[in-house]
ModelCIF file with pLDDT and N, C-alpha, C, O atoms, coordinates in Angstrom:
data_MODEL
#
_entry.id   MODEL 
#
_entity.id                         1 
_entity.type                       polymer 
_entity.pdbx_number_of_molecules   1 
#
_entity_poly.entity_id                      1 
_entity_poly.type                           'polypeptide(L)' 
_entity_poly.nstd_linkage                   no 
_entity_poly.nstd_monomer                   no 
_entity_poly.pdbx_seq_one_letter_code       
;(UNK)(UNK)(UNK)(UNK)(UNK)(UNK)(UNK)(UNK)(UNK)(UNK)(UNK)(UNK)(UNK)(UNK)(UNK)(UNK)
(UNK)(UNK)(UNK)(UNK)(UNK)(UNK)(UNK)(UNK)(UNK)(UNK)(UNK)(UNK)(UNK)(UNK)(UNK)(UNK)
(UNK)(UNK)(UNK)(UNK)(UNK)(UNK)(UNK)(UNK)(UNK)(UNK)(UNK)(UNK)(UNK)(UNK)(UNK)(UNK)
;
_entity_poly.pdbx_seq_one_letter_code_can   XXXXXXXXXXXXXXXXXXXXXXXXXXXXXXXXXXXXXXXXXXXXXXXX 
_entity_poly.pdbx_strand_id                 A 
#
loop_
_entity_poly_seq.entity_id 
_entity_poly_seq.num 
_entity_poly_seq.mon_id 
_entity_poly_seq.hetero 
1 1  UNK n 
1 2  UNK n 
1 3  UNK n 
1 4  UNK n 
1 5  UNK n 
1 6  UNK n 
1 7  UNK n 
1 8  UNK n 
1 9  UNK n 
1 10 UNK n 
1 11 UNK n 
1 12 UNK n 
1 13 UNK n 
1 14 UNK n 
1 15 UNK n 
1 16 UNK n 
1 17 UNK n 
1 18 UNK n 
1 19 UNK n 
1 20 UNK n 
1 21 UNK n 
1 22 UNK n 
1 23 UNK n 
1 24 UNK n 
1 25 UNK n 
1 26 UNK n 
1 27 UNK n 
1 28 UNK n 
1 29 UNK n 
1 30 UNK n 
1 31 UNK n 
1 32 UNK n 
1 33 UNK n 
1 34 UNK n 
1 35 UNK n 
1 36 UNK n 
1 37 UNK n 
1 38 UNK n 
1 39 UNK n 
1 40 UNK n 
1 41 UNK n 
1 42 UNK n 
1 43 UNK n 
1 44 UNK n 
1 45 UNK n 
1 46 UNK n 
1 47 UNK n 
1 48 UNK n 
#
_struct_asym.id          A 
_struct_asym.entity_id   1 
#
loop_
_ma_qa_metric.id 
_ma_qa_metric.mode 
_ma_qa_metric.name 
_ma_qa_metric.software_group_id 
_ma_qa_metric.type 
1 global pLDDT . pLDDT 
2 local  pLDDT . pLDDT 
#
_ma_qa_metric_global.metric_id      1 
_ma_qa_metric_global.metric_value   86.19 
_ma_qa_metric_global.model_id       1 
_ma_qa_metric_global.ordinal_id     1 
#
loop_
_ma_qa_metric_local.label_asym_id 
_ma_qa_metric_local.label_comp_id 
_ma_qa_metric_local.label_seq_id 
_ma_qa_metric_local.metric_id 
_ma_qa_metric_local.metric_value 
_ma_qa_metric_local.model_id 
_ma_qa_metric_local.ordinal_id 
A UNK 1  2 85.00 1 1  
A UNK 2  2 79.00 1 2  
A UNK 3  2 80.00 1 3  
A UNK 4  2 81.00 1 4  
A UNK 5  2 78.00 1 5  
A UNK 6  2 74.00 1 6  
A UNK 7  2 76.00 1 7  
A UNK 8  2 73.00 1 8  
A UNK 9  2 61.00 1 9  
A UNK 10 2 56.00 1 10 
A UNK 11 2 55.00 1 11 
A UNK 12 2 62.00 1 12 
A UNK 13 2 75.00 1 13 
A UNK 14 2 79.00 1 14 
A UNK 15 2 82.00 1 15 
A UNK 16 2 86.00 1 16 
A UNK 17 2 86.00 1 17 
A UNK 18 2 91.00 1 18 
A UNK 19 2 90.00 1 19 
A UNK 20 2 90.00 1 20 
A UNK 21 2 91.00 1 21 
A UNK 22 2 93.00 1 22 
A UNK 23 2 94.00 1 23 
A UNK 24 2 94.00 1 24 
A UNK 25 2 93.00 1 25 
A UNK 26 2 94.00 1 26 
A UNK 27 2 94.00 1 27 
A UNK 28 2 95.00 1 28 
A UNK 29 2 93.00 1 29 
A UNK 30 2 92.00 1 30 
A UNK 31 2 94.00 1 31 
A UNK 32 2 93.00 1 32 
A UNK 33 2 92.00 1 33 
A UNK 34 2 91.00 1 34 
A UNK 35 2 89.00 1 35 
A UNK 36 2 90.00 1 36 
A UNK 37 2 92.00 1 37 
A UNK 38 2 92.00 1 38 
A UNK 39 2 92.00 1 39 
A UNK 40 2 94.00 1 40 
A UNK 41 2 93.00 1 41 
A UNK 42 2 94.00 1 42 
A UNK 43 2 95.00 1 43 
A UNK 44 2 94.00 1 44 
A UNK 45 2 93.00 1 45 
A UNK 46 2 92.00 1 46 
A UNK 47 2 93.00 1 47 
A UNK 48 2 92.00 1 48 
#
loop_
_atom_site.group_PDB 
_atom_site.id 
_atom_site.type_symbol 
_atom_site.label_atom_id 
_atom_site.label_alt_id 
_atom_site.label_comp_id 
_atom_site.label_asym_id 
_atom_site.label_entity_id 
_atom_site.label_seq_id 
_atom_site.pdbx_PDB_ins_code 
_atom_site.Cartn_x 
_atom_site.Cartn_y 
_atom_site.Cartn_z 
_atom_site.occupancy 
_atom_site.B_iso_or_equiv 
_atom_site.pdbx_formal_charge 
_atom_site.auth_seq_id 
_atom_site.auth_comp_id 
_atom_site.auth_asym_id 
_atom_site.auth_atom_id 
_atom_site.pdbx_PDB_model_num 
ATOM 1   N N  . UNK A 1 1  ? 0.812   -1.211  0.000  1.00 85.00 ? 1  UNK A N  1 
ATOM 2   C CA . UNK A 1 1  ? 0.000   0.000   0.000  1.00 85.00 ? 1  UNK A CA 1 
ATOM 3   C C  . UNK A 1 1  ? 0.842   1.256   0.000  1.00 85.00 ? 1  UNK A C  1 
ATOM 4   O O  . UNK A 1 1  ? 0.620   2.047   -0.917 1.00 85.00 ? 1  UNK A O  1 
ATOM 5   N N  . UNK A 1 2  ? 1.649   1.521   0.766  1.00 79.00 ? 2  UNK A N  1 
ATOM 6   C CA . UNK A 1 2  ? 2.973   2.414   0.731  1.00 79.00 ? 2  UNK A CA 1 
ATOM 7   C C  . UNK A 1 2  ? 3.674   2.435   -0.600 1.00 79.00 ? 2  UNK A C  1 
ATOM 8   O O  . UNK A 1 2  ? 3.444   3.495   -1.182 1.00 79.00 ? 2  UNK A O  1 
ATOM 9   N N  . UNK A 1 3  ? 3.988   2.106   -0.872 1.00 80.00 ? 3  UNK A N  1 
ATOM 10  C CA . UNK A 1 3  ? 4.604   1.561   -2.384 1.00 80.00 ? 3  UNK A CA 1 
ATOM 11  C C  . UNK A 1 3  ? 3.768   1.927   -4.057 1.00 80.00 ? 3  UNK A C  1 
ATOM 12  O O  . UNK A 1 3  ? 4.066   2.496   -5.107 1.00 80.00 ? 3  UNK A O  1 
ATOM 13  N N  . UNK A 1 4  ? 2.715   1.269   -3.530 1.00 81.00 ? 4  UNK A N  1 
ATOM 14  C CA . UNK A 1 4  ? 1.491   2.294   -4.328 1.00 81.00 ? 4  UNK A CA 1 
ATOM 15  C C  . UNK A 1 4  ? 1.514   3.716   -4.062 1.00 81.00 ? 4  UNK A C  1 
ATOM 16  O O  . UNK A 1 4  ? 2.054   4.388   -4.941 1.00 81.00 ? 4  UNK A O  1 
ATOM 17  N N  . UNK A 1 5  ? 1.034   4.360   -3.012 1.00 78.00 ? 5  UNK A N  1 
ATOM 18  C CA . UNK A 1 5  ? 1.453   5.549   -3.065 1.00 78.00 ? 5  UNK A CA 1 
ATOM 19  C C  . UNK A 1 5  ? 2.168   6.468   -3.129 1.00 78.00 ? 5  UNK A C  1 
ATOM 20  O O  . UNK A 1 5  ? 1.827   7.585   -3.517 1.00 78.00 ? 5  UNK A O  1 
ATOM 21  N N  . UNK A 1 6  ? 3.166   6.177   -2.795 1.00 74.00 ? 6  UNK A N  1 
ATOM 22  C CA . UNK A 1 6  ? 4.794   6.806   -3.485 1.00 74.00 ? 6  UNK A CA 1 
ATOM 23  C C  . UNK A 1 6  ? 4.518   6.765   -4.772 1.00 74.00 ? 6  UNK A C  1 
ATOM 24  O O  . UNK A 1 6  ? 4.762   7.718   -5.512 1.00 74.00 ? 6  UNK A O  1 
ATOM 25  N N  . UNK A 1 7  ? 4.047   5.798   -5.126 1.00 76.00 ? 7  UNK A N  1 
ATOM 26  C CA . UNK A 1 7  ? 4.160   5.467   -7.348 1.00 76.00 ? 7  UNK A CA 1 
ATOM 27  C C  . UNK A 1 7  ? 3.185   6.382   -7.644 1.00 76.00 ? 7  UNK A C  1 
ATOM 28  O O  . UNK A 1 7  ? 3.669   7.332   -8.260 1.00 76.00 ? 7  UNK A O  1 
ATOM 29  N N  . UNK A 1 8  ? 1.686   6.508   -7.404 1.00 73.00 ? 8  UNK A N  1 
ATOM 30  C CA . UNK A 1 8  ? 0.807   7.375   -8.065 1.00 73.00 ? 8  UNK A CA 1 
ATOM 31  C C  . UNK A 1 8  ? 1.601   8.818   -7.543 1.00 73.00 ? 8  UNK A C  1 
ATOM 32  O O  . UNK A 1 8  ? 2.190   9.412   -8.446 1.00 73.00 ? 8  UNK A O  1 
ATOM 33  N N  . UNK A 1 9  ? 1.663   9.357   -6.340 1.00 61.00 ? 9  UNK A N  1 
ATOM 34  C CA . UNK A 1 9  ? 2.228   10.945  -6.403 1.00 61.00 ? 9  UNK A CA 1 
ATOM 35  C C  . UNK A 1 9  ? 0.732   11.583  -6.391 1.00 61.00 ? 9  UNK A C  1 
ATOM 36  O O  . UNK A 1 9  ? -0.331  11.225  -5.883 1.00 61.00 ? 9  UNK A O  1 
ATOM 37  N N  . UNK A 1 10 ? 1.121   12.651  -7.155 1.00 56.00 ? 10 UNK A N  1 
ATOM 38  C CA . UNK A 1 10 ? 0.194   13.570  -7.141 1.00 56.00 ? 10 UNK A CA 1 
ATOM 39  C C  . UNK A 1 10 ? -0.730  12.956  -8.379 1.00 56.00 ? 10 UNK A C  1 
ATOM 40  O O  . UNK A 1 10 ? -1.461  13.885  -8.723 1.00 56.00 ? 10 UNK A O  1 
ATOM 41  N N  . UNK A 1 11 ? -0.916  12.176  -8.921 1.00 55.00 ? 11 UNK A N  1 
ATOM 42  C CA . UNK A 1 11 ? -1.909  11.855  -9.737 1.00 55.00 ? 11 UNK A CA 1 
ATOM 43  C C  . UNK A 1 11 ? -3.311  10.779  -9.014 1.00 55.00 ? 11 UNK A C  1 
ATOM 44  O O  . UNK A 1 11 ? -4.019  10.136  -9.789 1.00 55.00 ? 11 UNK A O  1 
ATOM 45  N N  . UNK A 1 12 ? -3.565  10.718  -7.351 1.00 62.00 ? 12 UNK A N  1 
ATOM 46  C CA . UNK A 1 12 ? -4.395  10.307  -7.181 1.00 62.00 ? 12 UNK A CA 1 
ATOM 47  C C  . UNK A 1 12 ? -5.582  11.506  -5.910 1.00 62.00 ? 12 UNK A C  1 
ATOM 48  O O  . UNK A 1 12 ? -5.078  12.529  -5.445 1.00 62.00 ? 12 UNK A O  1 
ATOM 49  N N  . UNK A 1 13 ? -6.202  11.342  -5.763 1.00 75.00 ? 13 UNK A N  1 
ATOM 50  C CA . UNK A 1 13 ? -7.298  12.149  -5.261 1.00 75.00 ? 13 UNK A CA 1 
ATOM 51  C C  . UNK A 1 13 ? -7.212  10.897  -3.977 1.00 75.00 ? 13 UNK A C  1 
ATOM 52  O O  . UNK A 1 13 ? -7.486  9.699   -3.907 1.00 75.00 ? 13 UNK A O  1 
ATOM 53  N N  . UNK A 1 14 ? -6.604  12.073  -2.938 1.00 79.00 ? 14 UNK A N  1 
ATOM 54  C CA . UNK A 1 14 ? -6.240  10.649  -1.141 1.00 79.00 ? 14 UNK A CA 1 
ATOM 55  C C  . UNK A 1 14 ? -7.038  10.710  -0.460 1.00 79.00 ? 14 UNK A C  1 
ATOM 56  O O  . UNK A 1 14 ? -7.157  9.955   0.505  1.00 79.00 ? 14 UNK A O  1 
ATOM 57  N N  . UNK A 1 15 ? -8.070  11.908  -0.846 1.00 82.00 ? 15 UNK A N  1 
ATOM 58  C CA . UNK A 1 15 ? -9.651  11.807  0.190  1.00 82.00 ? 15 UNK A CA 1 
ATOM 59  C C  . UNK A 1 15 ? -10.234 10.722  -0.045 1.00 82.00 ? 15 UNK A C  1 
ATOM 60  O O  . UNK A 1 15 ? -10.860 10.200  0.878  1.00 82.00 ? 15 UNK A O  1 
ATOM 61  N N  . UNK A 1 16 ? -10.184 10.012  -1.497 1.00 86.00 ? 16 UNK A N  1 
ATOM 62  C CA . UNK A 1 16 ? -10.985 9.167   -2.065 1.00 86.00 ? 16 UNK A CA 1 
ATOM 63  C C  . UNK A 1 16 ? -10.440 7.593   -1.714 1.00 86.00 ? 16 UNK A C  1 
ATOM 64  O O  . UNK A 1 16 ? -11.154 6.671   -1.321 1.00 86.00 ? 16 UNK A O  1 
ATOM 65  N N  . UNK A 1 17 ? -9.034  7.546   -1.956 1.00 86.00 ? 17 UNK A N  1 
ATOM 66  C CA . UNK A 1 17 ? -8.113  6.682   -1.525 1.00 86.00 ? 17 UNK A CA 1 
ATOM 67  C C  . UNK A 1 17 ? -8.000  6.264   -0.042 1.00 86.00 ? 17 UNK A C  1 
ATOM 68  O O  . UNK A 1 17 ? -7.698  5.124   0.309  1.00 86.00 ? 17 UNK A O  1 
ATOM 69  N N  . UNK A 1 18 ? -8.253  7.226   0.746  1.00 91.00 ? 18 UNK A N  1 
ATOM 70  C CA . UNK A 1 18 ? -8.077  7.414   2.437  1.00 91.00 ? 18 UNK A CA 1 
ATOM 71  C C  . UNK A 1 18 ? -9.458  6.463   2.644  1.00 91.00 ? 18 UNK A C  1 
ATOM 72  O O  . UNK A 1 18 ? -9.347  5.319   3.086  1.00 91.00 ? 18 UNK A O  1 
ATOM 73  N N  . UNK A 1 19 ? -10.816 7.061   2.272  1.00 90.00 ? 19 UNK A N  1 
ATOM 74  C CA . UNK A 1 19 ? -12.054 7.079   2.332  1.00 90.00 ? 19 UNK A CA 1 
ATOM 75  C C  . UNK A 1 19 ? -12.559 5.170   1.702  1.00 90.00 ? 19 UNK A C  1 
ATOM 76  O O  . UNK A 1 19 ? -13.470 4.527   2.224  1.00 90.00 ? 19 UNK A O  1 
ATOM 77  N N  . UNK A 1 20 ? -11.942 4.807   0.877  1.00 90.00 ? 20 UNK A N  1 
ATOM 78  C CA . UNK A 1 20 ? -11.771 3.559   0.681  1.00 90.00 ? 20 UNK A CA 1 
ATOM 79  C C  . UNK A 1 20 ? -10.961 2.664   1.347  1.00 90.00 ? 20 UNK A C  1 
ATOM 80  O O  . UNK A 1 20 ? -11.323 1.488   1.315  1.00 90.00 ? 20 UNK A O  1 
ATOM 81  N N  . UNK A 1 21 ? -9.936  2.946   1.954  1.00 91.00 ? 21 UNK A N  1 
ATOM 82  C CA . UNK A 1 21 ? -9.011  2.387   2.826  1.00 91.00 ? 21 UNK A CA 1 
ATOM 83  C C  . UNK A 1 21 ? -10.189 1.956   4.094  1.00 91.00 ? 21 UNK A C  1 
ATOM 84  O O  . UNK A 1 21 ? -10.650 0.819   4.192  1.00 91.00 ? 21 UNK A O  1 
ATOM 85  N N  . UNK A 1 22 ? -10.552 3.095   5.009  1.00 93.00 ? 22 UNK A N  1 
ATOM 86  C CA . UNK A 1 22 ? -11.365 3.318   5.681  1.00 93.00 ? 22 UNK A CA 1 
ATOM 87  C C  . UNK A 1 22 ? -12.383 2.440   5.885  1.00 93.00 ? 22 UNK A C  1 
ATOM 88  O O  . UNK A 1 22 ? -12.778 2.354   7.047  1.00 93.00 ? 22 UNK A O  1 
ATOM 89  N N  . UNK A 1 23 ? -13.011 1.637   4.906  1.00 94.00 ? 23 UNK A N  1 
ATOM 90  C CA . UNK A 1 23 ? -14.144 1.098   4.435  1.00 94.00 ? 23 UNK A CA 1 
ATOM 91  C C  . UNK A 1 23 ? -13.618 -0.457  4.431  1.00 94.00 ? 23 UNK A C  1 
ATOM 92  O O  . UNK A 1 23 ? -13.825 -1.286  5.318  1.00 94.00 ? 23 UNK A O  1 
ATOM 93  N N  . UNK A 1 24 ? -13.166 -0.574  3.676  1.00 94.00 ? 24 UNK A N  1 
ATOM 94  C CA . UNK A 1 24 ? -12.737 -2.098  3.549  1.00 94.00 ? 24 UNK A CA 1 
ATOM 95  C C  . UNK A 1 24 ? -11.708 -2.764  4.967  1.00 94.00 ? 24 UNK A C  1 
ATOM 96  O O  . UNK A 1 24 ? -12.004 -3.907  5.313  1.00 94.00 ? 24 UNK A O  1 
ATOM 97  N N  . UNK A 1 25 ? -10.697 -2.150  5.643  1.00 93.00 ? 25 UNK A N  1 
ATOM 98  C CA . UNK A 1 25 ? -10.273 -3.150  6.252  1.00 93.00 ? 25 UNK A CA 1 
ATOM 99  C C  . UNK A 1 25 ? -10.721 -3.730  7.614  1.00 93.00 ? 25 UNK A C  1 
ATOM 100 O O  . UNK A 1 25 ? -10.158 -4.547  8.343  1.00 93.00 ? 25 UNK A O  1 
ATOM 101 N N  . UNK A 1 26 ? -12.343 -2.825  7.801  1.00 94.00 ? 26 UNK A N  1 
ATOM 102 C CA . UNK A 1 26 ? -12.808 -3.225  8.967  1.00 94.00 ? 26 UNK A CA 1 
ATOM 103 C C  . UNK A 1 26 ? -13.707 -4.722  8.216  1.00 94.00 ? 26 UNK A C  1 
ATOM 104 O O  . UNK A 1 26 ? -13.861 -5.746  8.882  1.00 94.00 ? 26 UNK A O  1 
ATOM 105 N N  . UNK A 1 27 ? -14.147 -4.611  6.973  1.00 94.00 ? 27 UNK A N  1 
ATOM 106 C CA . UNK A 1 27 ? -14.880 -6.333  6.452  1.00 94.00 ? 27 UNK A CA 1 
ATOM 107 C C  . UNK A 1 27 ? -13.569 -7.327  6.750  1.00 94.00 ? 27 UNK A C  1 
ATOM 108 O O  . UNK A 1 27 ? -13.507 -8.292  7.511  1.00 94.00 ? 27 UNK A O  1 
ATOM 109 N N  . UNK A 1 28 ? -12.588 -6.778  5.921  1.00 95.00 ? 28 UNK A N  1 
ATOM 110 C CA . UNK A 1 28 ? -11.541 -8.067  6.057  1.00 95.00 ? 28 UNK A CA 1 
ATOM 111 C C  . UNK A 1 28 ? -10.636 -8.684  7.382  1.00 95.00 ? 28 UNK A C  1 
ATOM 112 O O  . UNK A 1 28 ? -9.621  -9.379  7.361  1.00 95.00 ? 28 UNK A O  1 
ATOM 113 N N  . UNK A 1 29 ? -11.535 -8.063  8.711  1.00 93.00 ? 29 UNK A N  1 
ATOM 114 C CA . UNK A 1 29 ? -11.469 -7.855  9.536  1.00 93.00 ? 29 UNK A CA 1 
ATOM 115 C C  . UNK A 1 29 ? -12.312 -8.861  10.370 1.00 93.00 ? 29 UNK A C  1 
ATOM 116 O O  . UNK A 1 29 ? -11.935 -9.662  11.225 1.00 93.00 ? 29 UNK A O  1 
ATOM 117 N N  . UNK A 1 30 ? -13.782 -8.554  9.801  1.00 92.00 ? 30 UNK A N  1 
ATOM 118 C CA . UNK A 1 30 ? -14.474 -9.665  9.727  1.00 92.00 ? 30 UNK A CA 1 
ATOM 119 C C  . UNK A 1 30 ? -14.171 -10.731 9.397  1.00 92.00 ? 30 UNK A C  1 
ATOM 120 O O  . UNK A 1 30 ? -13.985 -11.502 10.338 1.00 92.00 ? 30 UNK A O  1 
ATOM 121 N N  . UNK A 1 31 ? -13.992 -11.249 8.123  1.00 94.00 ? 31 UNK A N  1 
ATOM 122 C CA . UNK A 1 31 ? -13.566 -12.252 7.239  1.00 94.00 ? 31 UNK A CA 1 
ATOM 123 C C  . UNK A 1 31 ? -12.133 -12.729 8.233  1.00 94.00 ? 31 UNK A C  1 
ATOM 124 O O  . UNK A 1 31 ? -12.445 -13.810 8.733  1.00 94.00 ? 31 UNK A O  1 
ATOM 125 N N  . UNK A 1 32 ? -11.358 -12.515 8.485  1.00 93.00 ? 32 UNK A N  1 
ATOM 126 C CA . UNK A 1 32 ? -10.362 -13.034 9.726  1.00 93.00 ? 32 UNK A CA 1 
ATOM 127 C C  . UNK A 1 32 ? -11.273 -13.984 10.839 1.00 93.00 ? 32 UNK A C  1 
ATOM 128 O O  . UNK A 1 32 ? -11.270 -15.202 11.019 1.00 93.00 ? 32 UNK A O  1 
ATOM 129 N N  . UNK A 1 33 ? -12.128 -12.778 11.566 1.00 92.00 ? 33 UNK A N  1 
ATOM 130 C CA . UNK A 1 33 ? -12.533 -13.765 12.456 1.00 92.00 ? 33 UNK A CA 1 
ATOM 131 C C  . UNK A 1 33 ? -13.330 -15.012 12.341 1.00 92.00 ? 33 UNK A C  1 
ATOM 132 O O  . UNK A 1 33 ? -13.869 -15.468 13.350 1.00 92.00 ? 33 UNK A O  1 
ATOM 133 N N  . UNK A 1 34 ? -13.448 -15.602 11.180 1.00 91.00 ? 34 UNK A N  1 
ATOM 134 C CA . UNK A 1 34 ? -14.166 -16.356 10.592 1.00 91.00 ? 34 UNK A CA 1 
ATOM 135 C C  . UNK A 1 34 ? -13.146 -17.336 10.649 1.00 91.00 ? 34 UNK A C  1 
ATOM 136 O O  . UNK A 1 34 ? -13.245 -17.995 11.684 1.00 91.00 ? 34 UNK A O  1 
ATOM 137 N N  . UNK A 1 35 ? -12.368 -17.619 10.053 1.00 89.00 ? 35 UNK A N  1 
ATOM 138 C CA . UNK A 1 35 ? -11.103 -18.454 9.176  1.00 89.00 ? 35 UNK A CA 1 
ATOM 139 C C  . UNK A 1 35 ? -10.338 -19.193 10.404 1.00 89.00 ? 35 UNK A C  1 
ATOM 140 O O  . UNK A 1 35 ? -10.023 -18.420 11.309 1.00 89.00 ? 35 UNK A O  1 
ATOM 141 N N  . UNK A 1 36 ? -10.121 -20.027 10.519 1.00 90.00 ? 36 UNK A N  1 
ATOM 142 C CA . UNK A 1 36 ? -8.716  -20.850 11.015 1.00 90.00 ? 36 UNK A CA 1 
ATOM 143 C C  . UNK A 1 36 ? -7.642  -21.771 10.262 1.00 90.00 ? 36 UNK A C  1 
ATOM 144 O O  . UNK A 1 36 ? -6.871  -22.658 10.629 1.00 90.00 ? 36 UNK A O  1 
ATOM 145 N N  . UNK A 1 37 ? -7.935  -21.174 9.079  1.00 92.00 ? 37 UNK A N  1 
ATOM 146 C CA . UNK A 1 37 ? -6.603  -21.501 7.963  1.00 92.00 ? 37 UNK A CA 1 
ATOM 147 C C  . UNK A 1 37 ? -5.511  -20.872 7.951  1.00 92.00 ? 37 UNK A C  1 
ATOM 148 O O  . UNK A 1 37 ? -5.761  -19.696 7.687  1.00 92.00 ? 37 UNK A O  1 
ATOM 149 N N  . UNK A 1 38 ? -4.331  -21.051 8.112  1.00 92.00 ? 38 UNK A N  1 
ATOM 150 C CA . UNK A 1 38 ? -2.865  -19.760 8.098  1.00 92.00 ? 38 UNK A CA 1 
ATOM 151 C C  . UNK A 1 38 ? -2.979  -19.608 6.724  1.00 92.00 ? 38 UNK A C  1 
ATOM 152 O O  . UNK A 1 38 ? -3.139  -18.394 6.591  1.00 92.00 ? 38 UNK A O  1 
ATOM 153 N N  . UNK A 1 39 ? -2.994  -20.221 5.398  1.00 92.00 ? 39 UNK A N  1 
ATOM 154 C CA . UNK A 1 39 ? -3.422  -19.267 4.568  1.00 92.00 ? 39 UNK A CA 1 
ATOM 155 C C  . UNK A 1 39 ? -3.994  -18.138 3.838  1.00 92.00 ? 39 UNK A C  1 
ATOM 156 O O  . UNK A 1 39 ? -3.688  -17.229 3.066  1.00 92.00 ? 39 UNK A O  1 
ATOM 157 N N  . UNK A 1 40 ? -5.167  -18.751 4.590  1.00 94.00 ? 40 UNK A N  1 
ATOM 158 C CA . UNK A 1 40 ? -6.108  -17.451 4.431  1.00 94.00 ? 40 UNK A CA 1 
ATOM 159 C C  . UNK A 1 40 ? -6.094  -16.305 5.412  1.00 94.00 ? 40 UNK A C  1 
ATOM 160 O O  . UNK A 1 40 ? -6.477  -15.196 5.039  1.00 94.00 ? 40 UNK A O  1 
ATOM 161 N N  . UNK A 1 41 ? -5.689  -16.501 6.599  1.00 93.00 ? 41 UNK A N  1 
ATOM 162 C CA . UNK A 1 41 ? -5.143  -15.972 7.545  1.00 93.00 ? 41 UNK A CA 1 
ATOM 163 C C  . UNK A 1 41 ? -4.421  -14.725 7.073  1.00 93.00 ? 41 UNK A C  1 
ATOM 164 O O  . UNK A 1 41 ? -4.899  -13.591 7.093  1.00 93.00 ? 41 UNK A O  1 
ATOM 165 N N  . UNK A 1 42 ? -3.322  -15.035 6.684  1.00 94.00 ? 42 UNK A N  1 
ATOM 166 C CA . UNK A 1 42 ? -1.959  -14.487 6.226  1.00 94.00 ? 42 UNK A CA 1 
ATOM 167 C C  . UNK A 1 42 ? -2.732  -13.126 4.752  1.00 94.00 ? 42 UNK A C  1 
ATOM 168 O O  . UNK A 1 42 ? -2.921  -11.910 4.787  1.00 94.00 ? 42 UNK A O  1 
ATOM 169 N N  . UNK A 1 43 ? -2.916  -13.997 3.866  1.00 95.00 ? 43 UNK A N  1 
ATOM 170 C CA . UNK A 1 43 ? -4.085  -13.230 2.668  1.00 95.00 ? 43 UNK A CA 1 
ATOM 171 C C  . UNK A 1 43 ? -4.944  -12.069 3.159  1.00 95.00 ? 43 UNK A C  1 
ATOM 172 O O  . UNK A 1 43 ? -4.958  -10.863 2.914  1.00 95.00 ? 43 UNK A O  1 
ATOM 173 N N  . UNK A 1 44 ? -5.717  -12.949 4.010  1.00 94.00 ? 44 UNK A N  1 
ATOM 174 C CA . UNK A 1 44 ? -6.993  -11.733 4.808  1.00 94.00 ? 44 UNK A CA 1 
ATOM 175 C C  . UNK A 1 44 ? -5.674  -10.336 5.567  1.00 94.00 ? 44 UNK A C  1 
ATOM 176 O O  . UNK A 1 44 ? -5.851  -9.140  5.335  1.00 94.00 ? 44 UNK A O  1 
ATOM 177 N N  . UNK A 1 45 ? -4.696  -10.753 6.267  1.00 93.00 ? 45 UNK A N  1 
ATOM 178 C CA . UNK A 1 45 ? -4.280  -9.791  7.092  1.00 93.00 ? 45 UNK A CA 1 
ATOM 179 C C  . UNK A 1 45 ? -3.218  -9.034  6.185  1.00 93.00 ? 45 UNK A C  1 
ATOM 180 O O  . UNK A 1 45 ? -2.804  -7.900  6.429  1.00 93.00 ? 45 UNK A O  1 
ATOM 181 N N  . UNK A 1 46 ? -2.807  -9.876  5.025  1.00 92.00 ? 46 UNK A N  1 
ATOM 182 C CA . UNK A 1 46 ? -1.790  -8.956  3.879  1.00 92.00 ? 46 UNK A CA 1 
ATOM 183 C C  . UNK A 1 46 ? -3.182  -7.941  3.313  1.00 92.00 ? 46 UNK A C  1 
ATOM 184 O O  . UNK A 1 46 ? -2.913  -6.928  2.667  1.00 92.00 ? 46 UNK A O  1 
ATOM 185 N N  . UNK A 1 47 ? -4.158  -8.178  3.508  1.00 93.00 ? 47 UNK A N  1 
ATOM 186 C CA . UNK A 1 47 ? -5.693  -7.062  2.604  1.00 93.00 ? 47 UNK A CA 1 
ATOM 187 C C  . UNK A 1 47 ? -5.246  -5.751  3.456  1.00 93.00 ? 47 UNK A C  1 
ATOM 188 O O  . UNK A 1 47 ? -4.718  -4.655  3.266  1.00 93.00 ? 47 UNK A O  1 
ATOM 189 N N  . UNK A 1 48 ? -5.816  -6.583  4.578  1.00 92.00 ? 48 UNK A N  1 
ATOM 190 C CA . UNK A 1 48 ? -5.753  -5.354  5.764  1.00 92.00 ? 48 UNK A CA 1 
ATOM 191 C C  . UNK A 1 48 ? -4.770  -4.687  5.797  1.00 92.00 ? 48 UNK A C  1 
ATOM 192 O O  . UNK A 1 48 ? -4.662  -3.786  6.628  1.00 92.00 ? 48 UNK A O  1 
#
């Protein structure tokens, strides 16, 4: 995620970017407490 943003720069709109961040890693958050696979584990918490 860091890495991405260094690369876009000034060509992305971060209210919008921030505002989506915001949103999604409380589901995949969810989706964790579900799982007792270290695969999916690992996947779900690389989202987050």
């Amino acid at each position: 995620g860091a890495l991405l943003i260094a690369w876009l720069g000034g060509r992305i709109m971060r209210g919008k970017l921030l505002t989506a961040g915001s949103l999604i890693w409380p589901l995949l958050f969810a989706a964790l407490s579900r799982t007792r696979s270290l695969p999916l584990s690992l996947l779900i918490l690389a989202g987050a």
